[in-house]
Protein backbone atom coordinates (compact mmCIF):
# COMPACT_ATOMS: atom_id res chain seq x y z
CA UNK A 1 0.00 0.00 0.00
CA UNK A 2 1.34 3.83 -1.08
CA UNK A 3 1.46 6.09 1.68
CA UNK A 4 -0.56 8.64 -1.02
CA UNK A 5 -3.13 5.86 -0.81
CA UNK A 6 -4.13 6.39 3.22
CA UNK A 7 -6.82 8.68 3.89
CA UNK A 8 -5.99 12.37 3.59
CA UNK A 9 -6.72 12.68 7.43
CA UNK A 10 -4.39 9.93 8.75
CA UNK A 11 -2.08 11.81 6.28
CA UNK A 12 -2.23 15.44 7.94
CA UNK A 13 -1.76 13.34 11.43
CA UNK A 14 1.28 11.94 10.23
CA UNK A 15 2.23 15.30 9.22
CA UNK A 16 2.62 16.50 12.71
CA UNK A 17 5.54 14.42 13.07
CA UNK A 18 7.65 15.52 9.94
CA UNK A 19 10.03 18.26 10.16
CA UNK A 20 10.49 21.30 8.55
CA UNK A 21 13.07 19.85 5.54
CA UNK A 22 11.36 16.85 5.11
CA UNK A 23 7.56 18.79 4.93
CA UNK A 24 9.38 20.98 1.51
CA UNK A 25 10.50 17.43 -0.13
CA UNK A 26 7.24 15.88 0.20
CA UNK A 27 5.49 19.43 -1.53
CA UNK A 28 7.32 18.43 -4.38
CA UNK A 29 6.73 14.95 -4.74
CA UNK A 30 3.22 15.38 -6.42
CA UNK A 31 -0.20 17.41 -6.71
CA UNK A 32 -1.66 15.89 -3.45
CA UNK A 33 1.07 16.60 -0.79
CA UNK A 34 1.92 20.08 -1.92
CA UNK A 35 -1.97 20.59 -1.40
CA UNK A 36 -1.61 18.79 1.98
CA UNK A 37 1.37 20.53 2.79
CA UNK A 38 0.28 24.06 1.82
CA UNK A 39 -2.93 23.87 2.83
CA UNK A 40 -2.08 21.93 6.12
CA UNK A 41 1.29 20.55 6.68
CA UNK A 42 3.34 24.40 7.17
CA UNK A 43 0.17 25.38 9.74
CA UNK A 44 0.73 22.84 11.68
CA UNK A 45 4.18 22.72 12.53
CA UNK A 46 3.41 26.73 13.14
CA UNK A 47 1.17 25.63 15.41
CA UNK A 48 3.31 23.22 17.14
CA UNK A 49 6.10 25.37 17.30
CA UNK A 50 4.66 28.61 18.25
CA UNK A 51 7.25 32.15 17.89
CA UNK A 52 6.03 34.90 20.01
CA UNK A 53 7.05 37.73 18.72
CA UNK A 54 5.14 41.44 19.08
CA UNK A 55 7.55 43.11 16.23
CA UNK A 56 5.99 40.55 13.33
CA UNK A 57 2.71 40.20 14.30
CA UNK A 58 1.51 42.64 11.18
CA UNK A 59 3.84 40.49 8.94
CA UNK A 60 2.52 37.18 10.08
CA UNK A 61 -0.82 38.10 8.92
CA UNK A 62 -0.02 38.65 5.57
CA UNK A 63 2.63 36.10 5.12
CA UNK A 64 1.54 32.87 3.67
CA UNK A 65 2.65 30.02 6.15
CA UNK A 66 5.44 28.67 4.05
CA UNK A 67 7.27 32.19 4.47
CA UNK A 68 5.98 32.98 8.07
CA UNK A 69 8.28 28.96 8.76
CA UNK A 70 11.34 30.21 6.34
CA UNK A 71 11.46 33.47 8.17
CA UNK A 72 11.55 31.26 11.52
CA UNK A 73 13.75 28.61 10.09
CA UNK A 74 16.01 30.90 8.92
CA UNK A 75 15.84 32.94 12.24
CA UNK A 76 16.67 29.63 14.41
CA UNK A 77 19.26 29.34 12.24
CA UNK A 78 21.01 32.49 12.96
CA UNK A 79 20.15 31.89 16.81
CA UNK A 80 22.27 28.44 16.74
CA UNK A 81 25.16 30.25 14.71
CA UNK A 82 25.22 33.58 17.20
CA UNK A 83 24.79 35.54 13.82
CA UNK A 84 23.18 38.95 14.18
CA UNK A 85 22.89 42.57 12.75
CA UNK A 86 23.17 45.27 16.01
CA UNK A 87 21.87 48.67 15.48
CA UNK A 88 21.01 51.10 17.80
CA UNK A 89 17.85 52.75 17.87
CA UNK A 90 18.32 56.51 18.27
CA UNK A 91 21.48 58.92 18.97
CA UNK A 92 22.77 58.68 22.78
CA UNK A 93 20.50 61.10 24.94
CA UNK A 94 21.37 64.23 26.31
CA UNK A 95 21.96 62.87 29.64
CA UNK A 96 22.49 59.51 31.41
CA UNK A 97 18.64 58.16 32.11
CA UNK A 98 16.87 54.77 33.56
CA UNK A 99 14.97 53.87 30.32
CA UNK A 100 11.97 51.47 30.71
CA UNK A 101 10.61 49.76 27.44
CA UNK A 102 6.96 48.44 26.77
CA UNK A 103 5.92 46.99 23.39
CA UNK A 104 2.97 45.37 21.65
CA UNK A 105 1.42 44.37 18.36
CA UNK A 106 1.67 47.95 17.51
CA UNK A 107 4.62 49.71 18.85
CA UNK A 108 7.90 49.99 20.72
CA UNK A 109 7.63 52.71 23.34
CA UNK A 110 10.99 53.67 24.91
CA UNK A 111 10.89 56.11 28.23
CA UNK A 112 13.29 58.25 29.38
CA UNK A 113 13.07 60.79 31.52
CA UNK A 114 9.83 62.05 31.02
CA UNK A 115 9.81 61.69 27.41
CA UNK A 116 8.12 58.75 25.68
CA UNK A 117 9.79 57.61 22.54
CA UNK A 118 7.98 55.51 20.04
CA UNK A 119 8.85 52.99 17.28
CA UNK A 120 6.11 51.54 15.00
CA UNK A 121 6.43 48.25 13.52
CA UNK A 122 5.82 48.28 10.07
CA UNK A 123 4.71 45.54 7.26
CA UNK A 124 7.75 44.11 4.82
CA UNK A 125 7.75 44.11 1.27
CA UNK A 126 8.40 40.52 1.03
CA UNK A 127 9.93 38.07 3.46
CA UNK A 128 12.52 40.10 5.16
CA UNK A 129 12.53 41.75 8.59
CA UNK A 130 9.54 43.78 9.35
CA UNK A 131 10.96 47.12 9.88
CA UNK A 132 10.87 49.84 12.39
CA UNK A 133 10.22 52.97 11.96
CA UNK A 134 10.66 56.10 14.63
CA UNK A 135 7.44 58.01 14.97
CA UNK A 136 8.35 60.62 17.31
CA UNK A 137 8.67 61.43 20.76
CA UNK A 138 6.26 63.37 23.63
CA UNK A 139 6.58 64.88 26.80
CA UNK A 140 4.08 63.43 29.89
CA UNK A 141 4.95 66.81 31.81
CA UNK A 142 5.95 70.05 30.56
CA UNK A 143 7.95 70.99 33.31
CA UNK A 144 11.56 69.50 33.85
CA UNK A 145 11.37 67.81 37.30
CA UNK A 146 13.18 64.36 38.49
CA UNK A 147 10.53 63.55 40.41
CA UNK A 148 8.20 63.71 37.31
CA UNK A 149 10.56 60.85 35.51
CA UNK A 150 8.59 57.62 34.54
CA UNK A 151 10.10 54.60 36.49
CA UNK A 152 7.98 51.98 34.74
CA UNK A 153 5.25 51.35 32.26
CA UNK A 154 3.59 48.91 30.86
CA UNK A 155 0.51 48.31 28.11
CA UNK A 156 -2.74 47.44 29.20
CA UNK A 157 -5.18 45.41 27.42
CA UNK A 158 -7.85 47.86 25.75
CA UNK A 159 -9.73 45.41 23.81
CA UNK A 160 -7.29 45.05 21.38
CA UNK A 161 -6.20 48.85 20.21
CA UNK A 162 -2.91 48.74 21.99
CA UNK A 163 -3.06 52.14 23.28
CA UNK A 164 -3.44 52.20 26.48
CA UNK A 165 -0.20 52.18 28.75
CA UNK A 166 0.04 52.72 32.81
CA UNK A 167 2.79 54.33 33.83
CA UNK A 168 4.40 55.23 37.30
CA UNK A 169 6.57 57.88 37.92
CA UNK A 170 9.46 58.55 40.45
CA UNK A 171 6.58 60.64 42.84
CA UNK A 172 4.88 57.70 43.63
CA UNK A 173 1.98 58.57 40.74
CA UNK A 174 0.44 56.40 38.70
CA UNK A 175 -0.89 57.41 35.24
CA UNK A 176 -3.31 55.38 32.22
CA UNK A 177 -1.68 57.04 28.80
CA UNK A 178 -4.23 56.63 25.71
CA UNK A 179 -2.27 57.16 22.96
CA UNK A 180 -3.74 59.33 20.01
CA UNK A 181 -2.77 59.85 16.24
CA UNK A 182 -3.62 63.57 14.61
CA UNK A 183 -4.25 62.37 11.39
CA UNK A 184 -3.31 65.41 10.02
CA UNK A 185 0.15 65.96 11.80
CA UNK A 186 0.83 61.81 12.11
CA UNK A 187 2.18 62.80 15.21
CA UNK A 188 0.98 60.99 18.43
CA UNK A 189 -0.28 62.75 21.62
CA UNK A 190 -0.40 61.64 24.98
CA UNK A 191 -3.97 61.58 26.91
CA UNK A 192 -2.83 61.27 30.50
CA UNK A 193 -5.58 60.37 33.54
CA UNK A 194 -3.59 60.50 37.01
CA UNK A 195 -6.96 58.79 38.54
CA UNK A 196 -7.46 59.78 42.19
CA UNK A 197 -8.10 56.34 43.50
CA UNK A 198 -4.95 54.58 42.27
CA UNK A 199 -2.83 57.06 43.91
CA UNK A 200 -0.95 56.44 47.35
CA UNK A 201 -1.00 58.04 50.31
CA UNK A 202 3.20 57.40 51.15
CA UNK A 203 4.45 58.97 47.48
CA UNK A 204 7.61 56.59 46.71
CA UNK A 205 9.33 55.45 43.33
CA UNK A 206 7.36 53.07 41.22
CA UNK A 207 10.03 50.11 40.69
CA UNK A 208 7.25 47.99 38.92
CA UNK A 209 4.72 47.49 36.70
CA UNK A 210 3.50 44.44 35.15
CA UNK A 211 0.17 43.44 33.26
CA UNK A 212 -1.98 40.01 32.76
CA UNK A 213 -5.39 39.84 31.31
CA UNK A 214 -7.67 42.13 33.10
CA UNK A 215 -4.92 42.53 36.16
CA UNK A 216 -2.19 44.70 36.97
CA UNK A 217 0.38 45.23 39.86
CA UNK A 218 2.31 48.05 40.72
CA UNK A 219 5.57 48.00 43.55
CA UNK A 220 7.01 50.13 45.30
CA UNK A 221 10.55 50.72 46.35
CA UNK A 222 9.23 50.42 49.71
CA UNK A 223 7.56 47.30 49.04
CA UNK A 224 4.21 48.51 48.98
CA UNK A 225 2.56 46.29 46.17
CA UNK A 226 -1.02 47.10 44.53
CA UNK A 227 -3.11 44.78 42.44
CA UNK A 228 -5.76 46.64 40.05
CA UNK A 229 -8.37 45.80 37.60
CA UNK A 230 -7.80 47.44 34.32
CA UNK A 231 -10.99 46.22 32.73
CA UNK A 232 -13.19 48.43 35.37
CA UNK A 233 -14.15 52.09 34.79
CA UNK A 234 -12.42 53.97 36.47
CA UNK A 235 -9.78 51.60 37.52
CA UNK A 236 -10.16 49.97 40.69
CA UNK A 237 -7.51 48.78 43.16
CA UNK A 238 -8.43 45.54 44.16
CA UNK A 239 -5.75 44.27 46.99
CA UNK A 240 -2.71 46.08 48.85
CA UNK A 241 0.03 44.41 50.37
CA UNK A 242 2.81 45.86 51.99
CA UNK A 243 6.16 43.57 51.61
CA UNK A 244 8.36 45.80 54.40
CA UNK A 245 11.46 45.57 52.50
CA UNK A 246 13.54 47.08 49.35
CA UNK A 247 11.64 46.12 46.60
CA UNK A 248 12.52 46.24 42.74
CA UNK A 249 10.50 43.94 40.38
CA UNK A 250 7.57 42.29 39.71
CA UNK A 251 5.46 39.98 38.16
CA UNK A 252 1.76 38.39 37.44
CA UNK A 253 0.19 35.71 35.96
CA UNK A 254 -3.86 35.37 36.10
CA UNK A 255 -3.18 31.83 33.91
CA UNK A 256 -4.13 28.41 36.10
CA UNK A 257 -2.74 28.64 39.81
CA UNK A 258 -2.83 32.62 39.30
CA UNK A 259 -0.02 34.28 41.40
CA UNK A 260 2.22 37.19 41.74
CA UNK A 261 6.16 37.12 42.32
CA UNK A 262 7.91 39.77 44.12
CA UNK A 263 12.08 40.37 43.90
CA UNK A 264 13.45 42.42 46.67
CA UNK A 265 16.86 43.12 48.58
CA UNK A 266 16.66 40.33 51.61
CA UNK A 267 18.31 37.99 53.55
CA UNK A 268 15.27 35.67 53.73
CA UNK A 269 13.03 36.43 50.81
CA UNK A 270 14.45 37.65 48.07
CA UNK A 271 12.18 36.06 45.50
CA UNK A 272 8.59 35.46 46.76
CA UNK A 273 5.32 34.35 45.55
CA UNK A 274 1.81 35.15 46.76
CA UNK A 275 -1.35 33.89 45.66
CA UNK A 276 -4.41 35.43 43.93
CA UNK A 277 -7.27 34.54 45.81
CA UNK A 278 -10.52 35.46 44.70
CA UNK A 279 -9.02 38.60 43.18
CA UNK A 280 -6.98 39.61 46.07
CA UNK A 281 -3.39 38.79 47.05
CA UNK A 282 -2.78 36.22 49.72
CA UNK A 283 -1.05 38.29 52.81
CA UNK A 284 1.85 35.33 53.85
CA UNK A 285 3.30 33.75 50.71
CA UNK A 286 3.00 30.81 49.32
CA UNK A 287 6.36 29.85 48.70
CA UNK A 288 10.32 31.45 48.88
CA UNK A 289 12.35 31.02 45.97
CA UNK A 290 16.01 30.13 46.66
CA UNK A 291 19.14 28.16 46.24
CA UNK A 292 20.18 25.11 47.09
CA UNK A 293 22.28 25.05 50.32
CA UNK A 294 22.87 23.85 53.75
CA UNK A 295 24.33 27.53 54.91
CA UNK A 296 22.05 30.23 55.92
CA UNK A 297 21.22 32.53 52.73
CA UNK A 298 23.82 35.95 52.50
CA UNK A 299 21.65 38.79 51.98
CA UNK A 300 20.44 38.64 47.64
CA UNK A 301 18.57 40.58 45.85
CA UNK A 302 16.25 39.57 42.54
CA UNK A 303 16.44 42.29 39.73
CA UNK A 304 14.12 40.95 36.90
CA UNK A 305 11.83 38.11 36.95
CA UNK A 306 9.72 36.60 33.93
CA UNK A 307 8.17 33.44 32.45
CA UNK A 308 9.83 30.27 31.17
CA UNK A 309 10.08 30.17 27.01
CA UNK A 310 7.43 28.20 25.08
CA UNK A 311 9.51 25.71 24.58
CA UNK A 312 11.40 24.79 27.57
CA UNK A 313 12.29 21.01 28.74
CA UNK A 314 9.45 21.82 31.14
CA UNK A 315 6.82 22.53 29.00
CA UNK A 316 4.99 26.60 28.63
CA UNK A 317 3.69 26.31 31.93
CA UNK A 318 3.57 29.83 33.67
CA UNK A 319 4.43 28.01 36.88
CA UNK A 320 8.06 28.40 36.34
CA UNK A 321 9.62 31.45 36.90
CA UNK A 322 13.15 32.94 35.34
CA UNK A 323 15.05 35.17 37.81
CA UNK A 324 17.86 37.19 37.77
CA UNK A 325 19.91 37.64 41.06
CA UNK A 326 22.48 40.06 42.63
CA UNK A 327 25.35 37.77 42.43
CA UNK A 328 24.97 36.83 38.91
CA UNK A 329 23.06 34.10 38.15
CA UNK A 330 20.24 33.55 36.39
CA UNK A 331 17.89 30.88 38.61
CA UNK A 332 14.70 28.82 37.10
CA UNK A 333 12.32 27.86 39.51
CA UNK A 334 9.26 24.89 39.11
CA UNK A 335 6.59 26.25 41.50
CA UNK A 336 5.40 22.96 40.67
CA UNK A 337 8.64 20.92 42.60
CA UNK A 338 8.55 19.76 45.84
CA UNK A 339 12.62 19.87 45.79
CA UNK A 340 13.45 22.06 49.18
CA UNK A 341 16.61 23.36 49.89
CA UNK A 342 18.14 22.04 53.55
CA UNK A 343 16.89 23.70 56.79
CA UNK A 344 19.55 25.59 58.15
CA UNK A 345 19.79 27.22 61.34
CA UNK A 346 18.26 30.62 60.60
CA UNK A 347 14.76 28.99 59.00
CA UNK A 348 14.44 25.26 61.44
CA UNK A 349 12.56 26.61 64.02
CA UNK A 350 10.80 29.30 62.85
CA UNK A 351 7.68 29.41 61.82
CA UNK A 352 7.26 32.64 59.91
CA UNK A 353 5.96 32.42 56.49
CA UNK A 354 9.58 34.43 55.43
CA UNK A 355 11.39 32.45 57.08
CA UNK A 356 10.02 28.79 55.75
CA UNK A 357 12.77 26.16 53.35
CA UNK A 358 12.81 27.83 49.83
CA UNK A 359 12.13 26.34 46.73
CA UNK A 360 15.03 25.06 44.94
CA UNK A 361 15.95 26.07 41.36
CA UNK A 362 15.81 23.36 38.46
CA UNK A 363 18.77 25.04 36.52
CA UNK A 364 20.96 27.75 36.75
CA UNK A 365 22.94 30.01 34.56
CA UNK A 366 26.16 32.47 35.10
CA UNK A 367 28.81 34.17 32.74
CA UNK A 368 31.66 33.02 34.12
CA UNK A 369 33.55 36.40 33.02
CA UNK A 370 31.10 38.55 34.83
CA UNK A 371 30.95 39.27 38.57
CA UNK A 372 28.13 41.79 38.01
CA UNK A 373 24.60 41.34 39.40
CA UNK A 374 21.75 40.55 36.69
CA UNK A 375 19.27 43.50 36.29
CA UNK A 376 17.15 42.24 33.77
CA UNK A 377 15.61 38.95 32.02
CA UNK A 378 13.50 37.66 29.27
CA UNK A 379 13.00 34.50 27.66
CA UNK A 380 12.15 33.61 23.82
CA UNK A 381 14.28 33.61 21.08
CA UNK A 382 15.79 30.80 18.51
CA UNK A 383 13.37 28.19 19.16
CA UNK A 384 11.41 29.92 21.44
CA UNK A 385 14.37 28.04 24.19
CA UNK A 386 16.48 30.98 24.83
CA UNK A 387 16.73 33.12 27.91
CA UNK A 388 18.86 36.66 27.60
CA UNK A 389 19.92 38.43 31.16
CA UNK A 390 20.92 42.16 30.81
CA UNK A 391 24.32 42.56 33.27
CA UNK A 392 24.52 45.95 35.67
CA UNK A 393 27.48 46.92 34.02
CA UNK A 394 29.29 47.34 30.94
CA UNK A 395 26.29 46.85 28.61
CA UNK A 396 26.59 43.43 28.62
CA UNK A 397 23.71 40.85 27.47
CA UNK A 398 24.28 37.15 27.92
CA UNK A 399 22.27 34.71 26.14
CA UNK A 400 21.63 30.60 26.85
CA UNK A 401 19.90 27.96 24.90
CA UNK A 402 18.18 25.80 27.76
CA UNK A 403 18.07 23.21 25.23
CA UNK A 404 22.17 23.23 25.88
CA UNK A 405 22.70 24.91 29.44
CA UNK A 406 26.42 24.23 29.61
CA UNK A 407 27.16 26.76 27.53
CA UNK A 408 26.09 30.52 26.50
CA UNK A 409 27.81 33.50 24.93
CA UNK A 410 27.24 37.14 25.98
CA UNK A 411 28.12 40.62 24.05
CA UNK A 412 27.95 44.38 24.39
CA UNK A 413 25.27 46.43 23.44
CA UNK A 414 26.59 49.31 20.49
CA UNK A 415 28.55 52.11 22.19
CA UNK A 416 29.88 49.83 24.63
CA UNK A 417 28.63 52.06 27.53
CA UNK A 418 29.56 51.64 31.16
CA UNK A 419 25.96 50.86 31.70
CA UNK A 420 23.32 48.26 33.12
CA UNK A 421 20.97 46.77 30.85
CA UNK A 422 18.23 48.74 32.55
CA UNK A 423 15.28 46.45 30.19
CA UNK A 424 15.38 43.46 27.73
CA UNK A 425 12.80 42.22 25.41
CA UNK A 426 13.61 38.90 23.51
CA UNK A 427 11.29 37.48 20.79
CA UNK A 428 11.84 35.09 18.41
CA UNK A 429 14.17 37.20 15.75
CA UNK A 430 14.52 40.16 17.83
CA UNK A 431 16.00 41.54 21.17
CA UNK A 432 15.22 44.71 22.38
CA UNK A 433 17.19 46.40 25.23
CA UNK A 434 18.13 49.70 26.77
CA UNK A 435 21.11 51.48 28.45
CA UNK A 436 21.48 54.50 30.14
CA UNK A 437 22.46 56.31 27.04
CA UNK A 438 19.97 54.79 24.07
CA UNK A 439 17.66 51.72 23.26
CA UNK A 440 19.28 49.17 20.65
CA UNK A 441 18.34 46.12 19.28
CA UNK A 442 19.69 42.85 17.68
CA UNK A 443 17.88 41.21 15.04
CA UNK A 444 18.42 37.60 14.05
CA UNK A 445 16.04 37.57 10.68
CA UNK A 446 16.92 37.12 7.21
CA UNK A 447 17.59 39.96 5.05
CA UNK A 448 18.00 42.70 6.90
CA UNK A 449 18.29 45.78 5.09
CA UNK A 450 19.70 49.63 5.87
CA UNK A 451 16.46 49.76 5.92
CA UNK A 452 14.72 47.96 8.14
CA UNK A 453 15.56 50.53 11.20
CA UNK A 454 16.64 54.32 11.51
CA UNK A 455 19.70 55.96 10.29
CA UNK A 456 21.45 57.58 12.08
CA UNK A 457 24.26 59.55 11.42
CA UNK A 458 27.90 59.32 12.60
CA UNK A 459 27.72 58.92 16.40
CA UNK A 460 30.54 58.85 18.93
CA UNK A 461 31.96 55.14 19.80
CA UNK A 462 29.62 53.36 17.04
CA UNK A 463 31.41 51.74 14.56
CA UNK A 464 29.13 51.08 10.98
CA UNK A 465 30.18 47.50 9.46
CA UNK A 466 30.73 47.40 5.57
CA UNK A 467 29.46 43.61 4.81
CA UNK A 468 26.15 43.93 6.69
CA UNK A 469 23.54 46.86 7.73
CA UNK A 470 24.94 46.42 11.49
CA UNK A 471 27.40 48.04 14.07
CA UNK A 472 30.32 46.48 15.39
CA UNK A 473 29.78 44.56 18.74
CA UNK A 474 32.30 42.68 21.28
CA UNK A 475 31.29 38.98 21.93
CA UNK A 476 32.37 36.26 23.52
CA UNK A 477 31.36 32.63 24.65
CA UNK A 478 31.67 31.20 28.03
CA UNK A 479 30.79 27.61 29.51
CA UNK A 480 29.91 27.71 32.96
CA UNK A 481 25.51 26.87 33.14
CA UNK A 482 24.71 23.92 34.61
CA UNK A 483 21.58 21.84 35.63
CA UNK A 484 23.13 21.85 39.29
CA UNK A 485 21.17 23.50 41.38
CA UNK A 486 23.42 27.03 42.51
């Protein structure tokens, strides 16, 4: 019996199993499989190996499925072979800033200062790198104050018109930002709403703020943390917590088991997780997240915190959380394990909730050239397996495939500036990050043209490469991750 002879549904079930060379060999064996594998074969291997990425969601629409998998084949490609074109994104700013970056279907937004600067993504001409194009920049405040800087921002979901941001600001102030287009100008106009209710009454620096479905949180550097529904009118502060220690990032997930993590300067808790119970936060958490060791924990701190990538060893669960921690390493945690670290002395006969056995990691990460602390994280890339971790100093992102934890490679961000990476955004082809002097990017696609993002003119410290629309970046490779528990 001819495999062509089986029904055309056992076929596309078979098809689930073929890969991505194999699926363009069959197309051209005759009429029938290149109608099964256009019409079925390229959308499901899409499906089974989703790419989340906000910078090509316009492209993916239009792309036909065989090009949306070349673009990601190709990408993958690039990720495995640590090639890449670096730009950055704008001139360095007048003075030395803490940028925060927020981004959607629609838009980059970049904030510094007080100013807002915004990068559309735009559709490609054919199957090359969407690109990006700069739309402008706007002031939230007219006046010139510190305390008026934005600390943090984040989109909200508006029912699918990606305008709607919430910021916070060094004052304590929180914000919703509607964005607006004159359609005469092109230019876009903040619409700021400082609503009374979402305001606090002990004004302190917004460290935080992170969005999931109809939920967001805001933190404190105080460690005041507020959970509020977006989807009411006005918005509506649902639960309060106060954490009584130095706080710096956060993070929610209203998925199954919904929770919220906290990262903080401590000698017991640096990385906790409360529950969401019946729309408020649980006031003892539910677990600690540690390390692995039978001596009492020196005092950490947790600088970034975000999801596992799609396609981890563990599966897309949103129970496991990626942290990155003041001595260097980059910890994943399974909120699902039951794997404790050893009492010690400080925790064995104590019953406080901060003071309980932490959760052990599952894997760990570290450049072993950098004794810097890890201010940022984000997971995606090649794959959707990578996880990138922005360094305090020297520019310096490091990237890992968790598919091969052993080893990694890490490089400089263009300029080379004595600077933490303050934010980093990895998707499948791109990564996104931001110094203290300007927001860059590296983009692992296919044909990536001079283009595909700003020019800029000659700039101080940025070297233009001849062969390829890129600047010239330091790199290196190290081999010190592990799956032993640090």
């Amino acid at each position: 019996m001819l495999f062509s002879d089986l029904p055309n549904d056992i076929i596309i079930t078979v098809l689930h199993n073929v890969p991505v060379p194999d699926l363009g060999s069959l197309s051209r064996t005759s009429k029938l499989f290149y109608h099964l594998v256009n019409n079925y074969g390229w959308q499901i291997h899409i499906r089974c190996n989703p790419r989340p990425s906000y910078s090509l969601t316009k492209a993916r629409e239009i792309w036909h499925p065989r090009i949306r998998l070349q673009y990601d084949t190709l990408s993958d490609k690039s990720w495995s072979s640590s090639h890449f074109v670096a730009r950055p994104l704008s001139h360095a700013w007048p003075r030395k800033q803490q940028p925060a970056l927020a981004i959607n279907n629609t838009r980059l937004l970049v904030a510094a200062g007080n100013v807002i600067y915004s990068f559309a993504f735009g559709t490609p001409r054919a199957s090359g790198s969407p690109p990006l194009h700069y739309e402008g920049s706007f002031s939230l405040h007219e006046e010139r104050n510190g305390q008026l800087d934005i600390t943090s921002m984040s989109f909200v979901d508006d029912e699918g018109e990606g305008r709607t941001l919430l910021c916070g600001f060094r004052n304590g102030t929180l914000a919703r930002v509607v964005l607006a287009k004159d359609d005469a100008s092109n230019k876009l106009t903040p619409h700021i709403d400082t609503e009374a209710n979402l305001q606090s009454h002990t004004p302190d620096i917004i460290e935080s703020i992170s969005t999931s479905g109809s939920l967001a949180l805001s933190l404190s550097s105080r460690g005041q943390a507020r959970m509020i529904n977006i989807h009411s009118t006005p918005y509506t502060t649902t639960s309060e917590i106060d954490l009584a220690m130095r706080a710096w990032t956060s993070y929610i997930s209203d998925e199954s088991s919904p929770y919220v993590a906290f990262g903080c300067s401590s000698k017991t808790a640096p990385l906790s997780v409360y529950s969401i119970l019946q729309s408020s936060l649980s006031h003892t958490p539910t677990a600690i997240l540690g390390r692995k060791t039978n001596q009492p924990m020196p005092h950490s701190a947790v600088y970034g915190i975000c999801r596992s990538p799609f396609s981890s060893p563990w599966g897309s669960s949103p129970q496991i959380l990626i942290s990155g921690w003041f001595d260097g390493v980059v910890r994943v945690h399974d909120l699902r394990s039951s794997s404790l670290a050893e009492p010690t002395s400080d925790n064995s006969n104590s019953g406080n909730a901060a003071s309980r056995t932490p959760l052990c990691p599952v894997m760990s990460f570290k450049d072993p050239w950098s004794i810097e602390p890890i201010y940022s994280v984000s997971s995606g890339g090649g794959a959707c397996s990578h996880l990138a971790a922005g360094s305090a100093r020297h520019s310096v992102v490091s990237f890992w495939d968790i598919r091969y934890p052993k080893s990694g490679w890490s490089v400089y961000a263009p300029g080379n500036d004595r600077s933490p990476v303050y934010s980093v955004l990895l998707e499948s082809s791109r990564v996104f990050g931001a110094t203290d002097s300007r927001p860059f990017v590296y983009d692992f696609g296919p044909h990536v043209s001079h283009d595909t993002y700003p020019q800029l003119s000659h700039s101080a410290g940025l070297k233009l490469r001849k062969s390829v629309p890129g600047y010239y970046v330091t790199r290196y490779t190290h081999v010190q991750g592990s799956l032993l528990n640090r």
